[in-house]
N, C-alpha and C. Protein backbone atom coordinates (compact mmCIF):
# COMPACT_ATOMS: atom_id res chain seq x y z
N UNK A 1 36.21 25.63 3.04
CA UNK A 1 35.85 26.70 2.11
C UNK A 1 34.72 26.20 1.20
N UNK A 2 33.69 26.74 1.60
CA UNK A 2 32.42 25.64 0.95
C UNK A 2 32.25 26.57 -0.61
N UNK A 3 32.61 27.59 -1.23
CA UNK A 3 32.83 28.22 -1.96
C UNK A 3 33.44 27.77 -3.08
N UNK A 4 34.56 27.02 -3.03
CA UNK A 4 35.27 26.28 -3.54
C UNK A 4 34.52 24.77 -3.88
N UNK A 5 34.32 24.02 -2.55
CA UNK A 5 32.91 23.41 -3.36
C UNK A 5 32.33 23.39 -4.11
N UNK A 6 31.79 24.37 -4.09
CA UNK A 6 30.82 24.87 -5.14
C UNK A 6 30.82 24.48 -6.56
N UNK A 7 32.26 24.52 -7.12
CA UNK A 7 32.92 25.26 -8.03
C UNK A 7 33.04 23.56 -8.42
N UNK A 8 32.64 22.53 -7.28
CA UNK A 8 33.23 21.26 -8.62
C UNK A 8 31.88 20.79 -9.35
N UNK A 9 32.50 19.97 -10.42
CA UNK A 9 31.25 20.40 -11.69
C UNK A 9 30.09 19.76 -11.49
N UNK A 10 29.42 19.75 -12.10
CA UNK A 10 27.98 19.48 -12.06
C UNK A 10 27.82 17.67 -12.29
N UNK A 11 27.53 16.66 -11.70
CA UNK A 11 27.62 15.20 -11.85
C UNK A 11 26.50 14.68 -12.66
N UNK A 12 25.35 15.81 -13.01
CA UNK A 12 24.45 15.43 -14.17
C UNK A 12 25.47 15.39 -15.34
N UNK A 13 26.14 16.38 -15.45
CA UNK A 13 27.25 16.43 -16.60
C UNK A 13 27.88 16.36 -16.89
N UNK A 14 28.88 15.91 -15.47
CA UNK A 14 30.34 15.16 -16.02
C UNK A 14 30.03 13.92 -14.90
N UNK A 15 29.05 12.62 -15.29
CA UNK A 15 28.91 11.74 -14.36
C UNK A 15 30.15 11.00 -13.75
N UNK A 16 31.57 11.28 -14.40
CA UNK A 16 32.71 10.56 -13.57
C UNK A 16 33.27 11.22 -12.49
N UNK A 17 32.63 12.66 -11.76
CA UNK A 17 33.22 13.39 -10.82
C UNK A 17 32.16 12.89 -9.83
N UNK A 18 31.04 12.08 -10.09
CA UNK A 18 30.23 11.99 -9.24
C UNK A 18 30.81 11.41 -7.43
N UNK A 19 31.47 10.73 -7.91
CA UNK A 19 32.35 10.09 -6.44
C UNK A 19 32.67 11.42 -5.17
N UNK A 20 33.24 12.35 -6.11
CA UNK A 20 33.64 13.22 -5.56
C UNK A 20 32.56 14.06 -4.51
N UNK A 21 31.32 13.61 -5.13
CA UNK A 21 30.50 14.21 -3.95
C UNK A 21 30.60 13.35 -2.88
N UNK A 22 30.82 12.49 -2.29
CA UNK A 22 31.03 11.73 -1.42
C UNK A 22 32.20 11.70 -0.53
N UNK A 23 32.21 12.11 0.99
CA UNK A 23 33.53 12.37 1.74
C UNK A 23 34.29 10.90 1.97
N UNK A 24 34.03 10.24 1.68
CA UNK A 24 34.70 8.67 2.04
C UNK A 24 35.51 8.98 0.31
N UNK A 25 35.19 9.49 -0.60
CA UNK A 25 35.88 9.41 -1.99
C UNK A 25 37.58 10.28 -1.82
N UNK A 26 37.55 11.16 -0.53
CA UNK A 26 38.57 12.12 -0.22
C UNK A 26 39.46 11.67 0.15
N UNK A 27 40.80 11.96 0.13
CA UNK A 27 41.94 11.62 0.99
C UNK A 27 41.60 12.00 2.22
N UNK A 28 42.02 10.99 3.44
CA UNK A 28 41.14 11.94 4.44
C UNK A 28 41.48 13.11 4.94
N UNK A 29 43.33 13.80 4.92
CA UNK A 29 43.64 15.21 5.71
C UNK A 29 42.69 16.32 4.72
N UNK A 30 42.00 15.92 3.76
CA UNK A 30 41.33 17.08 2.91
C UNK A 30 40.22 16.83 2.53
N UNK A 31 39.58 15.66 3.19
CA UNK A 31 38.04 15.36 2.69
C UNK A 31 36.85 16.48 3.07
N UNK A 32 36.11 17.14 2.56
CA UNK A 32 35.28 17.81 2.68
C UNK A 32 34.07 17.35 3.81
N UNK A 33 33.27 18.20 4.48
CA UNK A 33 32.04 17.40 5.30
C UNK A 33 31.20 17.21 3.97
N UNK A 34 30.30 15.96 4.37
CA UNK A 34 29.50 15.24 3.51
C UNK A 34 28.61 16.16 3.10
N UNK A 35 27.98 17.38 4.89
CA UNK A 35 26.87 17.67 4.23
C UNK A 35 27.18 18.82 3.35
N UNK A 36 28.58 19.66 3.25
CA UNK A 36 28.99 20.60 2.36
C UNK A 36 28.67 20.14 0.65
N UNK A 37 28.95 19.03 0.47
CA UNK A 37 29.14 18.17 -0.67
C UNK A 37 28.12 17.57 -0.99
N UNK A 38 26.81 17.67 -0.07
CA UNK A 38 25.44 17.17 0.24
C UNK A 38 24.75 18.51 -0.62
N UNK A 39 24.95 19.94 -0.27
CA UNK A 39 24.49 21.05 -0.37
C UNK A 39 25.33 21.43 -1.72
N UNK A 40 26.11 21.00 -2.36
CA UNK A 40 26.88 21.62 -3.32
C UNK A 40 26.24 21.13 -4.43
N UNK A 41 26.33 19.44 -4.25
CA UNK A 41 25.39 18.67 -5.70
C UNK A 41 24.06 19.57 -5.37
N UNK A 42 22.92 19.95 -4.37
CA UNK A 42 22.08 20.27 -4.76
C UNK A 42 21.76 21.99 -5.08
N UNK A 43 23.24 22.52 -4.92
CA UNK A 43 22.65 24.29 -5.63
C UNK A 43 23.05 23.70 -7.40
N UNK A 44 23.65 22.53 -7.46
CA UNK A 44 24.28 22.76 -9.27
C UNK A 44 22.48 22.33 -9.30
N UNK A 45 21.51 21.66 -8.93
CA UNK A 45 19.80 21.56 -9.12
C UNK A 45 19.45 22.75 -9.54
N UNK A 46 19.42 23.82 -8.42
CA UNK A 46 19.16 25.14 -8.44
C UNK A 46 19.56 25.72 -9.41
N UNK A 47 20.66 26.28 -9.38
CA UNK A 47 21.14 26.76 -10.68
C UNK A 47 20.41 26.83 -12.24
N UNK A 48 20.68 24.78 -12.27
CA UNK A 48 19.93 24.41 -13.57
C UNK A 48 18.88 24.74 -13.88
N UNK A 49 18.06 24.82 -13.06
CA UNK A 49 16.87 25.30 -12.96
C UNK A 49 16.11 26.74 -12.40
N UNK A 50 16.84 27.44 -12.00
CA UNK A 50 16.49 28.29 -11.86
C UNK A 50 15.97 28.93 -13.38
N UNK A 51 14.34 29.83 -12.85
CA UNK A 51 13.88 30.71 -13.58
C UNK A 51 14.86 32.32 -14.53
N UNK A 52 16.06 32.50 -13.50
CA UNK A 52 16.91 33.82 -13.96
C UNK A 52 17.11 32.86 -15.67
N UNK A 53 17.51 31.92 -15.87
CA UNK A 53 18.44 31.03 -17.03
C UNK A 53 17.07 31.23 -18.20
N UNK A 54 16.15 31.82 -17.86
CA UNK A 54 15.53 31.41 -19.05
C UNK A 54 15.30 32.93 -20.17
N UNK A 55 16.25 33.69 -18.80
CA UNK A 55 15.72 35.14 -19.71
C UNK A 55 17.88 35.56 -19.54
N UNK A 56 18.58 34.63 -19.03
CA UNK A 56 19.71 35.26 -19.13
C UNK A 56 20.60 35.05 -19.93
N UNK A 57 21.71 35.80 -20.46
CA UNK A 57 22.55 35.74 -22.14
C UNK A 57 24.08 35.23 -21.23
N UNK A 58 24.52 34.61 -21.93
CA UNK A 58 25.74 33.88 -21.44
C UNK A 58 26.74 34.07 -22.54
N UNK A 59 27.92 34.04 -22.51
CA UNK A 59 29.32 34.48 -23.19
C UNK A 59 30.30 33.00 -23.03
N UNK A 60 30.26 32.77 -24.30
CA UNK A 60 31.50 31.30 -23.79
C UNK A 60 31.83 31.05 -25.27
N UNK A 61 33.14 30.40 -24.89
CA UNK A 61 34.16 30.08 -25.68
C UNK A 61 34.16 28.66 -26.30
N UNK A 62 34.73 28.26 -27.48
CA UNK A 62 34.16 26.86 -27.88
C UNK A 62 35.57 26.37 -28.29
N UNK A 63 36.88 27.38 -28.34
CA UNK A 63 38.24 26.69 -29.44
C UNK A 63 39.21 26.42 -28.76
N UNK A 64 38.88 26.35 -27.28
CA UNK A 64 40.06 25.77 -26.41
C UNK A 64 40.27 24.51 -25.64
N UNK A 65 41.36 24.12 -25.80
CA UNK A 65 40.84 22.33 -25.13
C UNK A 65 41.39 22.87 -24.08
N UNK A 66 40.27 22.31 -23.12
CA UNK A 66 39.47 22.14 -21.81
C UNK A 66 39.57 20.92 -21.41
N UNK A 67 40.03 21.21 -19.52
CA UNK A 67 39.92 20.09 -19.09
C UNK A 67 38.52 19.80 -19.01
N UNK A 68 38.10 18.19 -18.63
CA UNK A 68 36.77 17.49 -18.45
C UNK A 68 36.64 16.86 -17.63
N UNK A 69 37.81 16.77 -17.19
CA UNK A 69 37.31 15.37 -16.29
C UNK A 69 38.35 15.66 -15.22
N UNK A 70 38.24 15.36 -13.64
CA UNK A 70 38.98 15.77 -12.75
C UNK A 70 38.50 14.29 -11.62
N UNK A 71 39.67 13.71 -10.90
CA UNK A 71 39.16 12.53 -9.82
C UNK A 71 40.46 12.72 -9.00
N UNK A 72 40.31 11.86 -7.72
CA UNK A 72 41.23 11.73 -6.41
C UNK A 72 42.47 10.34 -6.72
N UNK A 73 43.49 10.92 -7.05
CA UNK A 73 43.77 9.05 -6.97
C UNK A 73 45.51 9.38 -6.48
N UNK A 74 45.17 8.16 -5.35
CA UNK A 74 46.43 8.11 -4.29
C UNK A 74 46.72 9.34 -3.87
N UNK A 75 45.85 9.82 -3.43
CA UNK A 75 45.54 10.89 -2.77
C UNK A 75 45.98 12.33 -3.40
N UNK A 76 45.60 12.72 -4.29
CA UNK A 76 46.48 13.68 -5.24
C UNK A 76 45.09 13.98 -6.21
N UNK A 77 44.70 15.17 -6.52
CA UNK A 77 44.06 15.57 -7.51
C UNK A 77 44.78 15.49 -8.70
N UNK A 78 43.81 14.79 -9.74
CA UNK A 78 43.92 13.98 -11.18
C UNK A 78 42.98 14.81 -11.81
N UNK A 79 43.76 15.67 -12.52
CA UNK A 79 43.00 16.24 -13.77
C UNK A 79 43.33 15.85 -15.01
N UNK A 80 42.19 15.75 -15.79
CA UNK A 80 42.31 14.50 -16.97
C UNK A 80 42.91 15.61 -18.11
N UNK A 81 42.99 14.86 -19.07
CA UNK A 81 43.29 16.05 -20.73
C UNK A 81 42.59 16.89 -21.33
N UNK A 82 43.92 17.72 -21.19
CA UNK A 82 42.48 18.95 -22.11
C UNK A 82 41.81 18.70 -23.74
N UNK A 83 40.82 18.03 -23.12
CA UNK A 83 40.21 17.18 -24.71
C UNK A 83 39.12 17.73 -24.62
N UNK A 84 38.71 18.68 -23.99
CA UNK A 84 37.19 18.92 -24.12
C UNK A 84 36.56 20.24 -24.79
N UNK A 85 36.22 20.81 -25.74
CA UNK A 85 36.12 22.08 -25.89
C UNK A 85 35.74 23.31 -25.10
N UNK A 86 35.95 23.88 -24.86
CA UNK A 86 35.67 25.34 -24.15
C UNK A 86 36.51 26.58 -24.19
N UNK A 87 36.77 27.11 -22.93
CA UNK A 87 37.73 28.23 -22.64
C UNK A 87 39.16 28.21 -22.32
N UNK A 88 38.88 27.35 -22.08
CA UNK A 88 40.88 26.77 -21.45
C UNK A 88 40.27 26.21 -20.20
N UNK A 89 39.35 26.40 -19.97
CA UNK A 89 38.90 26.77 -18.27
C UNK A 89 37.62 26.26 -17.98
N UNK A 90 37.02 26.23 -18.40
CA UNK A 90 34.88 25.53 -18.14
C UNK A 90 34.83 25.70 -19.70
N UNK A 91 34.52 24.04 -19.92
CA UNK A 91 34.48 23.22 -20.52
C UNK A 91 32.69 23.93 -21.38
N UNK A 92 32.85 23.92 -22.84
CA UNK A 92 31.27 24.18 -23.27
C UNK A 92 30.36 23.51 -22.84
N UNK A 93 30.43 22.37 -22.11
CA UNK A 93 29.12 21.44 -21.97
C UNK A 93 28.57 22.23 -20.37
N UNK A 94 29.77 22.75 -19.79
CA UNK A 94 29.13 23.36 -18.40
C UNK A 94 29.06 24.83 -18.60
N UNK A 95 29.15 25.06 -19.95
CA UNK A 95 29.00 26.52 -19.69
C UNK A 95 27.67 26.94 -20.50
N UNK A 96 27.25 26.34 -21.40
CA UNK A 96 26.47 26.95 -22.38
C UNK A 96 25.47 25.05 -22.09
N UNK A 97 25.50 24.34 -22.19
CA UNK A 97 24.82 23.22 -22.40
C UNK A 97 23.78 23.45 -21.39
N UNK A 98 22.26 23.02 -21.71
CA UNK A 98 21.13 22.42 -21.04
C UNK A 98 20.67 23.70 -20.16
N UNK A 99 20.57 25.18 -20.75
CA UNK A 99 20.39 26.17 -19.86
C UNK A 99 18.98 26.60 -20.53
N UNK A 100 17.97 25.95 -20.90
CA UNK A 100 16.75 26.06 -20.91
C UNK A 100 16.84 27.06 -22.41
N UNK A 101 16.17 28.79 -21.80
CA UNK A 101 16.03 29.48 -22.78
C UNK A 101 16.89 30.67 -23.34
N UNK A 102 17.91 30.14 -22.08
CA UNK A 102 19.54 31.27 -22.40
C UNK A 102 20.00 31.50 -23.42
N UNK A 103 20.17 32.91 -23.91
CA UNK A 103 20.48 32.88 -25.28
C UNK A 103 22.32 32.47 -24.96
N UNK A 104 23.03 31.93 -25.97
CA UNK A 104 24.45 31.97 -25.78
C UNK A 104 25.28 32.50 -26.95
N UNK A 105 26.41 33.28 -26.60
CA UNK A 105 26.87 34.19 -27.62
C UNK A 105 28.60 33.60 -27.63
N UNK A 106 28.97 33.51 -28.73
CA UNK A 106 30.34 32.87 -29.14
C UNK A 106 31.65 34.29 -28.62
N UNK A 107 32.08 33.68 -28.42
CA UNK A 107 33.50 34.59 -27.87
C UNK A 107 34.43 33.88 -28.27
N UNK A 108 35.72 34.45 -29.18
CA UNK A 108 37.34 33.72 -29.43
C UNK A 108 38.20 34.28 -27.96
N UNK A 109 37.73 34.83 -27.42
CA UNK A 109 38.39 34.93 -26.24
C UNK A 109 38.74 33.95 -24.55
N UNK A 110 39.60 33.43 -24.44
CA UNK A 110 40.05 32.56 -23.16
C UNK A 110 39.28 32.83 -22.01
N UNK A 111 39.05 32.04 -21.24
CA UNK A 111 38.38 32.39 -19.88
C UNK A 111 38.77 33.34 -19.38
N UNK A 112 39.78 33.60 -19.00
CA UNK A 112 40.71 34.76 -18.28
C UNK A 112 40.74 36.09 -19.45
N UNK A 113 40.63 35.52 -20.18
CA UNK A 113 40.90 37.05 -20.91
C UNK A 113 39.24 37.75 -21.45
N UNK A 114 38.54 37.12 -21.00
CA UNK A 114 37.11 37.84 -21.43
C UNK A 114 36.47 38.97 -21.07
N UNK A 115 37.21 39.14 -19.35
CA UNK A 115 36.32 40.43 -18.92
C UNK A 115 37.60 41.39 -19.82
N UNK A 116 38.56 41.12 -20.50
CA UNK A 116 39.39 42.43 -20.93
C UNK A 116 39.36 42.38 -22.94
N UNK A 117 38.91 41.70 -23.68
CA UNK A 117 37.58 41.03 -24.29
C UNK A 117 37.18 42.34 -24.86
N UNK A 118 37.37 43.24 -25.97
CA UNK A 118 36.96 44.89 -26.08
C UNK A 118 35.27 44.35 -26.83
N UNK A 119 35.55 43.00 -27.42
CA UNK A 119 33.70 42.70 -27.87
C UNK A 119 33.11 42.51 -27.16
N UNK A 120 33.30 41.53 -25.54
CA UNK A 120 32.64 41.37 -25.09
C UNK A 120 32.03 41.79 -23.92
N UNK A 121 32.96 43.22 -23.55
CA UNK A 121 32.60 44.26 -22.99
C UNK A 121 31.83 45.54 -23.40
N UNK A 122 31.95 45.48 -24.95
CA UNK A 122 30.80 46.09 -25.87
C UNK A 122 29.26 45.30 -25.38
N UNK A 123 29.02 43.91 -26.30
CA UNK A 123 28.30 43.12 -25.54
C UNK A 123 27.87 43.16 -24.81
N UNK A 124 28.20 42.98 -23.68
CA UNK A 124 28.06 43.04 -22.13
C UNK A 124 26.91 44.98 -22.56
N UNK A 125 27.42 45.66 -22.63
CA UNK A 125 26.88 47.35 -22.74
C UNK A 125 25.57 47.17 -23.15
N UNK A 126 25.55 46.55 -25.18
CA UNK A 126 24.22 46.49 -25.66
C UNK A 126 23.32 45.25 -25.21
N UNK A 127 23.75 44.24 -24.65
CA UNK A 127 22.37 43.37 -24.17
C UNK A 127 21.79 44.48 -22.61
N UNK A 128 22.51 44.78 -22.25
CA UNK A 128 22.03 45.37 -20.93
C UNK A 128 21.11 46.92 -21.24
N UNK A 129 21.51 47.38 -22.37
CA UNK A 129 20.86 48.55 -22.87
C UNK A 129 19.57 48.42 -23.82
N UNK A 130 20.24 47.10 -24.89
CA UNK A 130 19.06 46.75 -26.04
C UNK A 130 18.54 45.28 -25.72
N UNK A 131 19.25 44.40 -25.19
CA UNK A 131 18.99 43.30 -25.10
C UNK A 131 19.23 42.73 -26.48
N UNK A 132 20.54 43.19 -27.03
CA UNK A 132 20.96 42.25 -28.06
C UNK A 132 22.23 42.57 -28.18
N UNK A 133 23.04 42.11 -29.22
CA UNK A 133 24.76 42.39 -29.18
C UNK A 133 25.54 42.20 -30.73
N UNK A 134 26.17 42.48 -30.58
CA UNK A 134 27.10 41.93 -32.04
C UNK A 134 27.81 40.89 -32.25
N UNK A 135 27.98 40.24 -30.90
CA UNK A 135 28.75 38.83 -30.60
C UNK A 135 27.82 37.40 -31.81
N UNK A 136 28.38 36.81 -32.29
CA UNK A 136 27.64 35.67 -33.06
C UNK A 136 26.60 34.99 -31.93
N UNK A 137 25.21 34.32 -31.97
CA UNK A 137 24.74 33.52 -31.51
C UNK A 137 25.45 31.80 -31.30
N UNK A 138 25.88 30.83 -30.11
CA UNK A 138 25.68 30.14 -30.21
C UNK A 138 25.15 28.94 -29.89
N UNK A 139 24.17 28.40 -30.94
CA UNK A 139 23.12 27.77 -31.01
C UNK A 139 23.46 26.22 -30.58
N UNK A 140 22.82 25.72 -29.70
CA UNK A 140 22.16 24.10 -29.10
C UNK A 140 22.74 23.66 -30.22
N UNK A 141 22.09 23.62 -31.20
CA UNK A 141 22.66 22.58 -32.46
C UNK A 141 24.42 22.31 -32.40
N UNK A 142 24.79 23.74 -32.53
CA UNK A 142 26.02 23.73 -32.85
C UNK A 142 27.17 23.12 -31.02
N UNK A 143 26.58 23.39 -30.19
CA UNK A 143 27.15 22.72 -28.88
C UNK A 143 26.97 21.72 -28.99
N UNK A 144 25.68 20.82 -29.24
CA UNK A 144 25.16 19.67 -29.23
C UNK A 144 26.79 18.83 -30.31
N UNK A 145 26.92 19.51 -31.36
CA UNK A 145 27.77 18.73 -32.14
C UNK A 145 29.26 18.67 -32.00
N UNK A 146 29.46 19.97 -30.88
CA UNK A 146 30.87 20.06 -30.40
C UNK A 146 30.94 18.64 -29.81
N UNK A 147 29.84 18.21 -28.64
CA UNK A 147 29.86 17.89 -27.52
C UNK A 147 30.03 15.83 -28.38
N UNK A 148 29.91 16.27 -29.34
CA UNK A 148 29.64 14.92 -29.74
C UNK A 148 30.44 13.73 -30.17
N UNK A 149 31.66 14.51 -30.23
CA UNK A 149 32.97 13.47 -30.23
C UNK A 149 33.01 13.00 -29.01
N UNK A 150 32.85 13.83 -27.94
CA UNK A 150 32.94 13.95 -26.06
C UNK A 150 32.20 12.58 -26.05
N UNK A 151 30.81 12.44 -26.50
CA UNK A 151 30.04 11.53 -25.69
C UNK A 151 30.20 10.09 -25.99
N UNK A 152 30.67 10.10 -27.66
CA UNK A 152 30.43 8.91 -28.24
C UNK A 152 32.22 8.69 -27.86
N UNK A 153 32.90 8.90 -27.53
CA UNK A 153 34.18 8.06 -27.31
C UNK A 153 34.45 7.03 -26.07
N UNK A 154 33.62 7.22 -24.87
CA UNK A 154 33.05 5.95 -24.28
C UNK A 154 31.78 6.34 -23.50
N UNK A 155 31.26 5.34 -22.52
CA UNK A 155 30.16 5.03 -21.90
C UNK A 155 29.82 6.66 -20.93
N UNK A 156 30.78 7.46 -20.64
CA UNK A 156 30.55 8.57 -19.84
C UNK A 156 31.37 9.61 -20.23
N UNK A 157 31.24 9.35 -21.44
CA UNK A 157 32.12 11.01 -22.14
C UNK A 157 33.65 10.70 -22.11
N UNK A 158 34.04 9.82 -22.17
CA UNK A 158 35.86 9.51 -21.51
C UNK A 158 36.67 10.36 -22.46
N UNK A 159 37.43 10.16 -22.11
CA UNK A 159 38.96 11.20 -22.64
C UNK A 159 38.71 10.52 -24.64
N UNK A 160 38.85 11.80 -25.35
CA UNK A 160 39.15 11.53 -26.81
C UNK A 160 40.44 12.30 -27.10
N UNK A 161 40.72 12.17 -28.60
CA UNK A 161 42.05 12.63 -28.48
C UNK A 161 42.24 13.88 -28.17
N UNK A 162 43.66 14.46 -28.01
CA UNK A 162 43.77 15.56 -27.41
C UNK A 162 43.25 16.90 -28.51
N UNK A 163 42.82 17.52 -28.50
CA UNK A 163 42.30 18.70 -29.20
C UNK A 163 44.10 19.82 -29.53
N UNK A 164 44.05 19.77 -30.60
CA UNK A 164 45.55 20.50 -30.72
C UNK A 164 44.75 21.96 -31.30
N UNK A 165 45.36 22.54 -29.96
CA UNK A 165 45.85 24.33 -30.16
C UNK A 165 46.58 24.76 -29.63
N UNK A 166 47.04 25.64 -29.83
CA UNK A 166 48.03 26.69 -28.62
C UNK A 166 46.90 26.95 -27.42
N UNK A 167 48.23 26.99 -26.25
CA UNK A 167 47.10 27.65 -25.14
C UNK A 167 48.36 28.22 -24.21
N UNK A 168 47.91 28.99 -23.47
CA UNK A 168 48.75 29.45 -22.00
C UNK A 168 48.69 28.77 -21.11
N UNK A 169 49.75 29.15 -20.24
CA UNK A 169 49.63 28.77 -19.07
C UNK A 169 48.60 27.93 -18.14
N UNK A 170 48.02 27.12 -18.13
CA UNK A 170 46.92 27.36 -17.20
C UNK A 170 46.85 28.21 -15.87
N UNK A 171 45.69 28.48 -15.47
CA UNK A 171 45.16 29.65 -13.95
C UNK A 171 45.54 28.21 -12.60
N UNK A 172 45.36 26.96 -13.34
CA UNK A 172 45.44 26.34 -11.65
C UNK A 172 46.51 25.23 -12.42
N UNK A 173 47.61 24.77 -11.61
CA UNK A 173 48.64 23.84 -12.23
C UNK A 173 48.86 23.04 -10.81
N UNK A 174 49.14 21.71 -10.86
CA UNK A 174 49.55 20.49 -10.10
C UNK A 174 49.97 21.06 -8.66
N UNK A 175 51.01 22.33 -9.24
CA UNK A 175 51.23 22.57 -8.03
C UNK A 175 50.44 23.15 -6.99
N UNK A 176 49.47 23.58 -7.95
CA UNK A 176 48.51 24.64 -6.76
C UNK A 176 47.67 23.64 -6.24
N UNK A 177 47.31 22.75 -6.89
CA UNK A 177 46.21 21.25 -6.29
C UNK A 177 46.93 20.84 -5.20
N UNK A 178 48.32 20.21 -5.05
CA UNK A 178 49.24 19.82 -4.17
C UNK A 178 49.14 20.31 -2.82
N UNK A 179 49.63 21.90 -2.97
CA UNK A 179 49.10 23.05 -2.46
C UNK A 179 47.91 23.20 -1.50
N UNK A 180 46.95 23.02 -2.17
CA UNK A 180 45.78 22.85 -1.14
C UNK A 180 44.82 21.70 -0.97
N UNK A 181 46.06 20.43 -1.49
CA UNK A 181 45.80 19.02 -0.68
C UNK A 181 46.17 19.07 0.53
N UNK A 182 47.40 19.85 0.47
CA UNK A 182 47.89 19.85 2.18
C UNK A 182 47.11 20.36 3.11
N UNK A 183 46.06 20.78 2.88
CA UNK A 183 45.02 21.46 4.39
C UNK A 183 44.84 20.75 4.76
N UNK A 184 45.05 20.61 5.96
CA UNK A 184 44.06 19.63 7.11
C UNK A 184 42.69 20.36 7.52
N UNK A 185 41.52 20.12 7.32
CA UNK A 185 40.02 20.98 7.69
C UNK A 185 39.48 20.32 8.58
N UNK A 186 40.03 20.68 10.12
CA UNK A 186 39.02 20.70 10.94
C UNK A 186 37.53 21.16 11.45
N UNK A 187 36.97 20.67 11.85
CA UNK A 187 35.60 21.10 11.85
C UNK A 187 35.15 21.48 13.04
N UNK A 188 34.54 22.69 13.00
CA UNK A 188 34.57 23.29 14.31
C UNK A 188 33.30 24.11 14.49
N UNK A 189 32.35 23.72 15.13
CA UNK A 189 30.95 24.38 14.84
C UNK A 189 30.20 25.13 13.38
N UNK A 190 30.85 24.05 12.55
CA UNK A 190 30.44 24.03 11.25
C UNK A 190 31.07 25.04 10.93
N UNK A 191 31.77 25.55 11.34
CA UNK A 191 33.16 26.64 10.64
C UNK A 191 34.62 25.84 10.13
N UNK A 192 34.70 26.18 9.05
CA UNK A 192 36.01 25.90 9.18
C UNK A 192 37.47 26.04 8.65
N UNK A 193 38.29 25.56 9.58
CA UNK A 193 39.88 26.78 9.83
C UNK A 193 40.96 25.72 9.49
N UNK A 194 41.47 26.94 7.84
CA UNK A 194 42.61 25.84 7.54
C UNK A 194 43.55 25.78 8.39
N UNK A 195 44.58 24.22 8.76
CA UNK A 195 45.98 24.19 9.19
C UNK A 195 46.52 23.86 8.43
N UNK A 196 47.76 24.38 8.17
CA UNK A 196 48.71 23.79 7.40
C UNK A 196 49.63 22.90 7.83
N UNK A 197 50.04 22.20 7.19
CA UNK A 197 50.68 21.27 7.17
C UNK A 197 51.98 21.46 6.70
N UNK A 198 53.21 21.23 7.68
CA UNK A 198 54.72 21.73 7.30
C UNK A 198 54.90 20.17 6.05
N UNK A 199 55.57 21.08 4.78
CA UNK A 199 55.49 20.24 3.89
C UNK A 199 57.41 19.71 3.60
């Protein structure tokens, strides 16, 4: 499911997932093809750079500790503490950080709960009508200083203390990682078809 790929974070910005682009870093019944993981580090290029980011408005959250950090160990997906600011869910440094001329607009609302969000579906109405909104601006400066306990606690952003708030549930829990460690992904004319594995 190269889709899913996709989706792991960016290694300019969280340099300790970098391994993970690499299929020898996988357990092997679930290691990804190299060149999927070859093509994934280079759309997070694209992305960053793409021309749409310099005229597009982004919505993100800054008061929820967020996971940051995610690695493989003894074959089991390791997701680190939610020490990082964001949504509950994508972390501010990958959501709003280093997007050129994007304006970014503050939301108290959770990842999951944004498209239902009555501001930021207002929002959403007047940038697309006026190209502006009622949502607060938020400004580089002010990410830059979220981000700044993150960087200075070791050499690659490492775990700081835990950020205390209430939060829900999380959308993905141990068990669901477990879950779809068990695929075996055969490869089959560059298609490819999960088996499961009787657990």
């Amino acid at each position: 499911m190269p889709g899913l790929i996709d989706l792991l974070p960016d290694p300019e910005l969280f340099p300790d997932v970098a391994d993970l682009y690499g299929h020898a870093a996988w357990p092997p019944h679930c290691a990804p093809a190299q060149i999927w993981l070859d093509q994934s580090r280079q759309l997070k290029r694209l992305v960053a750079n793409s021309p749409l980011l310099q005229t597009a408005h982004l919505v993100a959250a800054t008061s929820y500790p967020t996971i940051g950090e995610v690695r493989i160990e003894g074959g089991k997906l390791k997701m680190g503490a939610r020490n990082r600011p964001g949504d509950d869910t994508v972390p501010i440094l990958s959501a709003a950080a280093n997007f050129g001329n994007a304006q970014v607009y503050r939301s108290d609302s959770n990842h999951q709960n944004l498209p239902r969000d009555t501001r930021v579906i207002n929002a959403v109405a007047q940038l697309l009508s006026t190209g502006r909104c009622d949502l607060l601006p938020l400004t580089a400066r002010t990410v830059d200083s979220l981000l700044a306990p993150a960087a200075s606690s070791s050499k690659h952003g490492g775990p700081i203390e835990e950020l205390p708030a209430p939060r829900q549930e999380p959308m993905l829990t141990q068990r669901d990682a477990d879950f779809f460690m068990q695929i075996d992904w055969p490869f089959a004319d560059g298609v490819v078809l999960p088996q499961w594995r009787a657990s």
